[in-house]
Structures are given as C-alpha cells and as structure tokens.
C-alpha atoms as a PDB file:
ATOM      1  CA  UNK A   1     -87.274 -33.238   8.610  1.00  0.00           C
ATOM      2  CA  UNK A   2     -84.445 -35.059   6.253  1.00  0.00           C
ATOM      3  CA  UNK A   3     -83.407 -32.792   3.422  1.00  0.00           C
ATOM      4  CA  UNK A   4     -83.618 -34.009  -0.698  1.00  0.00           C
ATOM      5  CA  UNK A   5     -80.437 -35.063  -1.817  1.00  0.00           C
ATOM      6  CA  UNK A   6     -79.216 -32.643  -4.183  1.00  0.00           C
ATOM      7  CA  UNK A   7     -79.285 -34.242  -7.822  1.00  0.00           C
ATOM      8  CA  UNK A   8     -75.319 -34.907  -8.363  1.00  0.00           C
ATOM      9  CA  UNK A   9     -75.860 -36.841 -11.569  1.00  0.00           C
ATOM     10  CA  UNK A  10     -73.009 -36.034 -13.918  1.00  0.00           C
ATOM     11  CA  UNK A  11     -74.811 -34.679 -17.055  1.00  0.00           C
ATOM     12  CA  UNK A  12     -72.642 -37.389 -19.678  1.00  0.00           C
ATOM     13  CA  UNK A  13     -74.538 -39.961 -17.263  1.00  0.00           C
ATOM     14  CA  UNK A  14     -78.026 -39.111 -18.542  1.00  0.00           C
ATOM     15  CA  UNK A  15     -76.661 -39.414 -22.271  1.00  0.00           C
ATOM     16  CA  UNK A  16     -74.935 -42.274 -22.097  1.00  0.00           C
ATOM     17  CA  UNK A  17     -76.449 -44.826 -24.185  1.00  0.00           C
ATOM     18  CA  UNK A  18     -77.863 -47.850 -22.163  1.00  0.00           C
ATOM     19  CA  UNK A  19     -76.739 -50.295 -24.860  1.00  0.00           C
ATOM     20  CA  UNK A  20     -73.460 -49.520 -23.985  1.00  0.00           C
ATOM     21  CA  UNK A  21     -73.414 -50.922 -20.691  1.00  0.00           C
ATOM     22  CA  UNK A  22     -73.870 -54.549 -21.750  1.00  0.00           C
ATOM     23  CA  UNK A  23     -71.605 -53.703 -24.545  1.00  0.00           C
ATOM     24  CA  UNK A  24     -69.147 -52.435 -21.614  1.00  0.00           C
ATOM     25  CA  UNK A  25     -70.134 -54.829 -19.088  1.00  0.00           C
ATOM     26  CA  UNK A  26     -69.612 -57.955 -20.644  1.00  0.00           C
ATOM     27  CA  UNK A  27     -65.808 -57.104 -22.073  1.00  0.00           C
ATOM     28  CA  UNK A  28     -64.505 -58.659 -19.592  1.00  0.00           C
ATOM     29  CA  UNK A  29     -66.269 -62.014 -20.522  1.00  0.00           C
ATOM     30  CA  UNK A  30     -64.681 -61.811 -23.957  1.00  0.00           C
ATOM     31  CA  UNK A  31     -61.168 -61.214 -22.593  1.00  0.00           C
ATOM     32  CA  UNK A  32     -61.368 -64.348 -20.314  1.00  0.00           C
ATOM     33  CA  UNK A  33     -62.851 -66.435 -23.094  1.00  0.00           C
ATOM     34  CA  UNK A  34     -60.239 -65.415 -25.327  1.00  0.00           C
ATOM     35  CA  UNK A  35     -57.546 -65.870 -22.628  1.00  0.00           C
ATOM     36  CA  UNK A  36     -58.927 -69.544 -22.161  1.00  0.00           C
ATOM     37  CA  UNK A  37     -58.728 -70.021 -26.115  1.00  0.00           C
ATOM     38  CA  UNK A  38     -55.308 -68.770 -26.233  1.00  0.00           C
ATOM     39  CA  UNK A  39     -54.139 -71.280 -23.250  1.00  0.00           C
ATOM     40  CA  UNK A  40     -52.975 -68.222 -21.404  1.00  0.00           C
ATOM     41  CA  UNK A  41     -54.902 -69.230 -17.901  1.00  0.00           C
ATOM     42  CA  UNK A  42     -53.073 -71.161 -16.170  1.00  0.00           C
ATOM     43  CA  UNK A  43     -52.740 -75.148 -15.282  1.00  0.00           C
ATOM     44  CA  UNK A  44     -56.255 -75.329 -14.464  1.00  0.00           C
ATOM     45  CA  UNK A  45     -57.968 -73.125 -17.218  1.00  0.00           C
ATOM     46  CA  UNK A  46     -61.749 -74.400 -16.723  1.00  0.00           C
ATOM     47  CA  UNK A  47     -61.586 -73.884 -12.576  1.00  0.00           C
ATOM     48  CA  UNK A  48     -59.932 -69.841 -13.518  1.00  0.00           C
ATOM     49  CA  UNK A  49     -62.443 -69.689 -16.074  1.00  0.00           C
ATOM     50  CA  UNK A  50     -65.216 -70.586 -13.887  1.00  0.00           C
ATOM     51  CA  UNK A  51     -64.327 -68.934 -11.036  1.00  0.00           C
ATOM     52  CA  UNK A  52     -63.663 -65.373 -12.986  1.00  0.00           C
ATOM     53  CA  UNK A  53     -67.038 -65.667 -14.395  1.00  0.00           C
ATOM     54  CA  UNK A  54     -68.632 -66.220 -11.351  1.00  0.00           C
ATOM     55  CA  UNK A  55     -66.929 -63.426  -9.641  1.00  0.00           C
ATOM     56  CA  UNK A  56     -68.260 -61.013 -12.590  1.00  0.00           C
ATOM     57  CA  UNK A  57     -71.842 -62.176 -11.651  1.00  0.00           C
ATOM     58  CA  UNK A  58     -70.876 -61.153  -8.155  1.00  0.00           C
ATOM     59  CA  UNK A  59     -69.733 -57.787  -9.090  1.00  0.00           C
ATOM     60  CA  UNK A  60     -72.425 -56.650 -11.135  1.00  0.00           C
ATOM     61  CA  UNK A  61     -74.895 -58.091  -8.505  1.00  0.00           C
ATOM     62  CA  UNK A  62     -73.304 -55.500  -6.049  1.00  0.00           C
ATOM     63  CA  UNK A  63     -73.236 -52.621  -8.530  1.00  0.00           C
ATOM     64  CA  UNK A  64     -77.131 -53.088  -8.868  1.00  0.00           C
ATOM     65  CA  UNK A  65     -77.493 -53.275  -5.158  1.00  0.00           C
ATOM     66  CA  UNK A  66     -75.802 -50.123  -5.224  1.00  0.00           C
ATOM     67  CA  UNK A  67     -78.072 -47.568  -7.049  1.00  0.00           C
ATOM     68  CA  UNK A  68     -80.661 -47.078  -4.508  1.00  0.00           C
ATOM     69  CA  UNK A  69     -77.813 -46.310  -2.039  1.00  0.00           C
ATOM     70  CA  UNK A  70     -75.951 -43.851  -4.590  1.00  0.00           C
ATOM     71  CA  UNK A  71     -79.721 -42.200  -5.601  1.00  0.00           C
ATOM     72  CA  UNK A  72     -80.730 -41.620  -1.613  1.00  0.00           C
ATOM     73  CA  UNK A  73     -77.378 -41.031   0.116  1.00  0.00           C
ATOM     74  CA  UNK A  74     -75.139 -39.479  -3.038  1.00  0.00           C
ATOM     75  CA  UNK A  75     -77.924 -37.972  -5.402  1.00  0.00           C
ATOM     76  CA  UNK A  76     -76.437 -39.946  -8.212  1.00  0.00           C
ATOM     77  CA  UNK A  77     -79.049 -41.581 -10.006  1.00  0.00           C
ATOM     78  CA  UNK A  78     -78.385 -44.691 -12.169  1.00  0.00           C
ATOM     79  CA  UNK A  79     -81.674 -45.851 -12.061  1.00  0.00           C
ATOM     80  CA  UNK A  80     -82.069 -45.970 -15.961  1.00  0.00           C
ATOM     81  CA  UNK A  81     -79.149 -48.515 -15.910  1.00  0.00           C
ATOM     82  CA  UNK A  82     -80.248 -51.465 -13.231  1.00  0.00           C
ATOM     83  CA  UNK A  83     -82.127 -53.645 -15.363  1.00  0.00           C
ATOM     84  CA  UNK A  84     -78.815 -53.790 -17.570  1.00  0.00           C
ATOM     85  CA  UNK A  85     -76.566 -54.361 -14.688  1.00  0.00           C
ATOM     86  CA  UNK A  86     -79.069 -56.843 -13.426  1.00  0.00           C
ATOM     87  CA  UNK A  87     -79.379 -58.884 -16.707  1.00  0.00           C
ATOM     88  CA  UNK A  88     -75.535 -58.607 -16.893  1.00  0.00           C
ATOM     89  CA  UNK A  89     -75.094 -60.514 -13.693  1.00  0.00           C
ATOM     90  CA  UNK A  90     -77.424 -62.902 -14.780  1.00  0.00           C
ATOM     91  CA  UNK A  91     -75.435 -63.486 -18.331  1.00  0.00           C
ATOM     92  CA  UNK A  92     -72.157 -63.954 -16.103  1.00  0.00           C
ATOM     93  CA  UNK A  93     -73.967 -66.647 -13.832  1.00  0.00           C
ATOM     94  CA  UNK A  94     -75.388 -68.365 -16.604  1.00  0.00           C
ATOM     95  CA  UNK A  95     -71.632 -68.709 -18.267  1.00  0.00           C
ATOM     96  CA  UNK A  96     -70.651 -69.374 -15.096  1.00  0.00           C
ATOM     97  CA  UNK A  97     -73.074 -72.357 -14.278  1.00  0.00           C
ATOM     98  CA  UNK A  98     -72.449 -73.393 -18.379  1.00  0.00           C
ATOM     99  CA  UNK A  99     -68.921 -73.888 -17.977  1.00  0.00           C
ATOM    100  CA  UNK A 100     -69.432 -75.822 -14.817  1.00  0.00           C
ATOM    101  CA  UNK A 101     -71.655 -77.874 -16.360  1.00  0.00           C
ATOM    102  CA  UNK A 102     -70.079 -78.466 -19.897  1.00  0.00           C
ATOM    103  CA  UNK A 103     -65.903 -78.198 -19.245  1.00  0.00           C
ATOM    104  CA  UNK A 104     -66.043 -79.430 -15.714  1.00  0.00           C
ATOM    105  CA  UNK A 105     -68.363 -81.854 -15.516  1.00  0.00           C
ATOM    106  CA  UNK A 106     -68.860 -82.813 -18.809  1.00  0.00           C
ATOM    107  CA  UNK A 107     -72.590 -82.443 -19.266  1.00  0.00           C
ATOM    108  CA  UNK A 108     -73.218 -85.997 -16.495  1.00  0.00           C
ATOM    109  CA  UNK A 109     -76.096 -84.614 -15.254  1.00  0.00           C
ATOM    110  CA  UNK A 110     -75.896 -87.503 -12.493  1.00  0.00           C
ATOM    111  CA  UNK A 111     -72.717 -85.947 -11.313  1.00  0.00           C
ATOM    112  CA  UNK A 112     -73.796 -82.468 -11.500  1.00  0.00           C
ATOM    113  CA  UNK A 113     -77.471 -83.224  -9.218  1.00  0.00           C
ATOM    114  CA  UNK A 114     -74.890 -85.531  -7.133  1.00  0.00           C
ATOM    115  CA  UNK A 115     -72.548 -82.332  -6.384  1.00  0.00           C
ATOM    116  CA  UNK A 116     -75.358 -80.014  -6.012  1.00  0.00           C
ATOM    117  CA  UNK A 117     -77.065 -82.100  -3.258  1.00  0.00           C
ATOM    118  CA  UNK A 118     -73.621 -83.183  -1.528  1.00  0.00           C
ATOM    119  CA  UNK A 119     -72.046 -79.508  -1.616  1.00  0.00           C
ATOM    120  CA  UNK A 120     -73.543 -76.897   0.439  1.00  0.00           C
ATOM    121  CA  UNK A 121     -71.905 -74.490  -1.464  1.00  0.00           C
ATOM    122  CA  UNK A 122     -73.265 -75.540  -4.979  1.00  0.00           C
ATOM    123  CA  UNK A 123     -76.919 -75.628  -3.090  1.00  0.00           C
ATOM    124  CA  UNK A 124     -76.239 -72.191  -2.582  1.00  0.00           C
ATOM    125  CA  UNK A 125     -75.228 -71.363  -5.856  1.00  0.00           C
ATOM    126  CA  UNK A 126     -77.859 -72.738  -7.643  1.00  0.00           C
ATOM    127  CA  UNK A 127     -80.446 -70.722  -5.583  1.00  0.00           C
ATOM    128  CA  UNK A 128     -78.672 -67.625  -6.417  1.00  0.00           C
ATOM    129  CA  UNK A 129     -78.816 -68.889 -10.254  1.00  0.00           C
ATOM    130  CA  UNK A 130     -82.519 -69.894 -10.246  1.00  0.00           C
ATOM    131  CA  UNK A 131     -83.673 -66.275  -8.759  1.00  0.00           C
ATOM    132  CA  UNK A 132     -81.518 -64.786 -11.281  1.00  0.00           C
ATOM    133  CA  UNK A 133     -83.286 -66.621 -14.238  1.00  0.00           C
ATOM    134  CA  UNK A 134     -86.737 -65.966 -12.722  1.00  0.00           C
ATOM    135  CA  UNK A 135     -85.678 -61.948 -12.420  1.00  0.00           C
ATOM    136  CA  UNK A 136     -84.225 -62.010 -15.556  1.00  0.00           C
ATOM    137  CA  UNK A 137     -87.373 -63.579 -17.887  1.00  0.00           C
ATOM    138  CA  UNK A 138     -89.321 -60.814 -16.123  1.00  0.00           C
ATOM    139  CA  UNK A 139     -87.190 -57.603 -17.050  1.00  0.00           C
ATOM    140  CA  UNK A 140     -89.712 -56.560 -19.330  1.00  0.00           C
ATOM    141  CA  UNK A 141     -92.797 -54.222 -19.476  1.00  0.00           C
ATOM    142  CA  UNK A 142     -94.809 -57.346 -20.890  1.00  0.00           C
ATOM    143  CA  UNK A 143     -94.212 -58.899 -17.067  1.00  0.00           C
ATOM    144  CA  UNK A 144     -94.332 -56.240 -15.202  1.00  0.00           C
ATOM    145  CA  UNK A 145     -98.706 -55.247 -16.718  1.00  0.00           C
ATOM    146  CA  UNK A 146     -98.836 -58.676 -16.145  1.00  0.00           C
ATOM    147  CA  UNK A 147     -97.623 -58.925 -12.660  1.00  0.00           C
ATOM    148  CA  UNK A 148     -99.011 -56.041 -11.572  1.00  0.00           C
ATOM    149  CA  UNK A 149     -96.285 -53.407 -10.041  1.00  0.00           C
ATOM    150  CA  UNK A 150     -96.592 -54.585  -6.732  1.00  0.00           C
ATOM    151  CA  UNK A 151     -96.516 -58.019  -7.380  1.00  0.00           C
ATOM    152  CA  UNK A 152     -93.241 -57.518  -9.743  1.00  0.00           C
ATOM    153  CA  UNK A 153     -91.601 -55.402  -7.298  1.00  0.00           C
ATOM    154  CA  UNK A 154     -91.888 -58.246  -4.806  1.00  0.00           C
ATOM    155  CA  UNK A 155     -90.561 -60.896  -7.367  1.00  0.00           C
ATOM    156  CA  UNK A 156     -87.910 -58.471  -7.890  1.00  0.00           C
ATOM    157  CA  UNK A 157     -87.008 -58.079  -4.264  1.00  0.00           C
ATOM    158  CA  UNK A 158     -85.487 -61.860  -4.464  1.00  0.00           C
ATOM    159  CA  UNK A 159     -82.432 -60.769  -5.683  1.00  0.00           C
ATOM    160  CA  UNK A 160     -81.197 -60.257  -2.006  1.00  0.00           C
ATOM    161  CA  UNK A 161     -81.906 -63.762  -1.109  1.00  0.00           C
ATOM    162  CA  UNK A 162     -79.589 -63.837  -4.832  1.00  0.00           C
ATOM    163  CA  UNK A 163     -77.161 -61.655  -3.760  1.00  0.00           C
ATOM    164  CA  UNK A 164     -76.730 -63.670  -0.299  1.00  0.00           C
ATOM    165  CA  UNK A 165     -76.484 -66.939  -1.349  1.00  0.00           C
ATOM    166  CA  UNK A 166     -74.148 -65.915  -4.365  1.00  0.00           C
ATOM    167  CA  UNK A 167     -72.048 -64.460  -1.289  1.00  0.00           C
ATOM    168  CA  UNK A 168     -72.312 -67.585   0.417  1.00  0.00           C
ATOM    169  CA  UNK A 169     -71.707 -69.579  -2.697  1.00  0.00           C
ATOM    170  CA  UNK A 170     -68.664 -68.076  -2.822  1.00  0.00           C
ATOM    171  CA  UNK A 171     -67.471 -68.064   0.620  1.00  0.00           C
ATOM    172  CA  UNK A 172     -68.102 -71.557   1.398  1.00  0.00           C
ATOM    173  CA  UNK A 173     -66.246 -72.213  -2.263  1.00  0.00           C
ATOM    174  CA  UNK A 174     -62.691 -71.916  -0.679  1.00  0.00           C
ATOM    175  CA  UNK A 175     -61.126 -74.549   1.449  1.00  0.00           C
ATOM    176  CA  UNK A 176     -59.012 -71.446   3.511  1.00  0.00           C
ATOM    177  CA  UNK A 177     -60.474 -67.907   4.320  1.00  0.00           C
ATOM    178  CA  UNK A 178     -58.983 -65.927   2.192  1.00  0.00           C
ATOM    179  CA  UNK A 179     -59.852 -62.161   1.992  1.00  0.00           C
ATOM    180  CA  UNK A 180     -61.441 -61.965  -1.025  1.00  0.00           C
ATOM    181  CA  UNK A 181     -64.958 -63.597  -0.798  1.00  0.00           C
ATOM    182  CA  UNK A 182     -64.895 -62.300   2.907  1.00  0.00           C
ATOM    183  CA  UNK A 183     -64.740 -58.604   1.372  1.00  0.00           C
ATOM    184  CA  UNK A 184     -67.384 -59.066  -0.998  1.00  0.00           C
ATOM    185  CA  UNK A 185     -69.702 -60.906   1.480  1.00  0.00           C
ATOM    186  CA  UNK A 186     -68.918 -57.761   3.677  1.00  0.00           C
ATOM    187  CA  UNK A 187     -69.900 -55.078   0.898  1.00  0.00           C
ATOM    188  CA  UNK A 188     -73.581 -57.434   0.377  1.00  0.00           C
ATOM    189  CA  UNK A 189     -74.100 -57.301   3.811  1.00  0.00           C
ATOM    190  CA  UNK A 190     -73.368 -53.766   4.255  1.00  0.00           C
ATOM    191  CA  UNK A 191     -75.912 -53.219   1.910  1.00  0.00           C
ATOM    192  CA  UNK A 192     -78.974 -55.466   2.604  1.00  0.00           C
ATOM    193  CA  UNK A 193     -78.479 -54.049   6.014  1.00  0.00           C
ATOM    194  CA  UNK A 194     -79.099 -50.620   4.589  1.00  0.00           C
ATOM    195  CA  UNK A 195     -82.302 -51.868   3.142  1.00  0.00           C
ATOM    196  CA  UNK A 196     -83.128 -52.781   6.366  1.00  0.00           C
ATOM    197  CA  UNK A 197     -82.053 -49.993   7.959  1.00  0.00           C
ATOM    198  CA  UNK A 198     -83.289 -47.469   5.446  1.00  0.00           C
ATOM    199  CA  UNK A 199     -87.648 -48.022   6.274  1.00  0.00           C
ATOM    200  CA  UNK A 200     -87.094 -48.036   9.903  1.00  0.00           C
ATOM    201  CA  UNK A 201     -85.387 -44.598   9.295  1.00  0.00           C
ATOM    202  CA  UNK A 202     -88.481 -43.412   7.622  1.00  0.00           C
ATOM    203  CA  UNK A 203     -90.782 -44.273  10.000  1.00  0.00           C
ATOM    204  CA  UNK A 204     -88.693 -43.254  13.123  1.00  0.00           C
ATOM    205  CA  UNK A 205     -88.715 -39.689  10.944  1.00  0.00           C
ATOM    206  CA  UNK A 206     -92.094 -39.470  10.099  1.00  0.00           C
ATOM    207  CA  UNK A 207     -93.238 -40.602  14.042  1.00  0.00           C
ATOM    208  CA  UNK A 208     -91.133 -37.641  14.923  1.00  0.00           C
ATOM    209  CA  UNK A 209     -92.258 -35.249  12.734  1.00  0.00           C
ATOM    210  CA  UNK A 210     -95.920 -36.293  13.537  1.00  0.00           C
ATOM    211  CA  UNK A 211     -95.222 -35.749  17.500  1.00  0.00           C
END
C-alpha cells in the first residue's frame, strides 16, 4: 500500500496572500513594457517584446502543471494558488497575442488570418490561446454550479492540449534548434506523461492490493 505524503507545506505558504501572486507574477510584464518604452530592447524591440511575453505564458503554464506533482510526490500543496497562476498565463498570452497583433502586424486582420493559416506554428499558438480564454472566463464559482464539477473539471483538463501546443508553438517558432524551447517542451512533456502515468499507478496498486 503507497504511504500519504507527509504535508511539507512551509507554514508562510498558507498565509501568503493570493493577491499577491498576480501582483508578483505579472512584474515581470511591467519591467519588459517599461524596457520597450525606454528603447532599451534591442534592434528589434516588438519581436523581444513578443517573444518575452510569450515565454512568461509558458512559464506560468508549467508552474500550474506543477502543483499536482509537488502536492502527490513532495507534500507541498499550492493548490490555493493555481487558478492565479493559471489566469496569469493567460494575461501573458493575451499580451503576447496583443502585441502580435497591434506592433507587428498592425491590426491587418487579413495578414494576421493569412499568417495563422500559412504558419504551422501560429496554428499552434492560437489553439493554445483559445483554450486559455475558454479556461480563463470559467475560473469562477458562477461556472463551475453551472458546469457541474465534472463537467468543469473536464473543460479544465484542456489546458494540456494548451500546454502542448504552446510548447509546440514555440518550438516550431525558431528557424535553428536551439536549447531553449527544446528544454521547456521537455519539462511539459515530463509532466503530461506523469498524468498519464500517475492513474495507471493507482490502479496497478489497488489490483494488487485487491489480489
């Protein structure tokens, strides 16, 4: 029989305010914008912009992946934080997709539906973007009475199709193969394979504890 996971929840965790994670978690945002206002980004200011925007959605996709992993494996439970994380990465995509739209492609909606059906990895994107906006209008008690909790926790299980195709977005982004969206592709995959992994575990366990 598997043992319970000792709680190892640092006690400051549990106080911690929740407000402050968005207030925490979207810092970075500020910094860039402010970098971009203050011409301090480099000869192509809208492409860094974009792209360290979009890699902030990415993170804090991961870090909400990661609670369930960190509750059942490390006893540290950040549950009360992952519908901030989760609206977080959605705030980063949308800034992400918004300065896409607006400061590099001006708003041409022809070019922009042009790009997304010629570019595999916009495609890609853009699924990852239109989960996130259906999971994000739904954070909320009002959706989840009126989706029922089963049918909200299935909604809510989209965001690993999300967090795939933002992995792919970003993999198939770069013309060379750099580490760095191989690593991050590598840390999604490591864990949607865990919550794969994870049920047959449980049934293997309770098979053997029934025999």
């Amino acid at each position: 029989m598997r043992k319970p996971i000792t709680n190892r929840t640092p006690a400051w965790v549990n106080k911690f305010p929740w407000y402050a994670v968005y207030i925490i978690g979207l810092l970075p945002a500020m910094w860039v914008f402010y970098m971009a206002f203050s011409n301090q980004l480099g000869g192509n200011p809208v492409r860094t912009l974009e792209h360290t925007l979009g890699i902030w959605a990415l993170r804090f996709i991961i870090i909400g992946l990661m609670v369930t992993p960190l509750r059942k494996l490390a006893g540290i439970n950040l549950l009360r934080f992952r519908r901030a994380f989760g609206l977080i990465a959605f705030y980063y995509a949308a800034l992400h997709f918004s300065v896409y739209a607006v400061l590099d492609q001006g708003l041409a909606m022809d070019r922009i539906i042009n790009d997304i059906i010629k570019r595999p990895y916009i495609i890609a994107g853009m699924v990852a973007f239109v989960i996130l906006i259906a999971l994000a209008m739904t954070s909320n008690s009002f959706s989840i009475k009126k989706l029922g909790g089963k049918g909200w926790s299935r909604l809510h299980k989209l965001v690993y199709l999300a967090a795939a195709s933002a992995a792919l977005h970003f993999v198939l982004s770069v013309k060379s193969w750099p580490n760095e969206p191989l690593i991050y592709a590598g840390i999604i995959a490591v864990l949607l394979g865990y919550r794969l992994v994870d049920p047959i575990k449980k049934r293997m366990s309770h098979s053997a504890a029934l025999s």
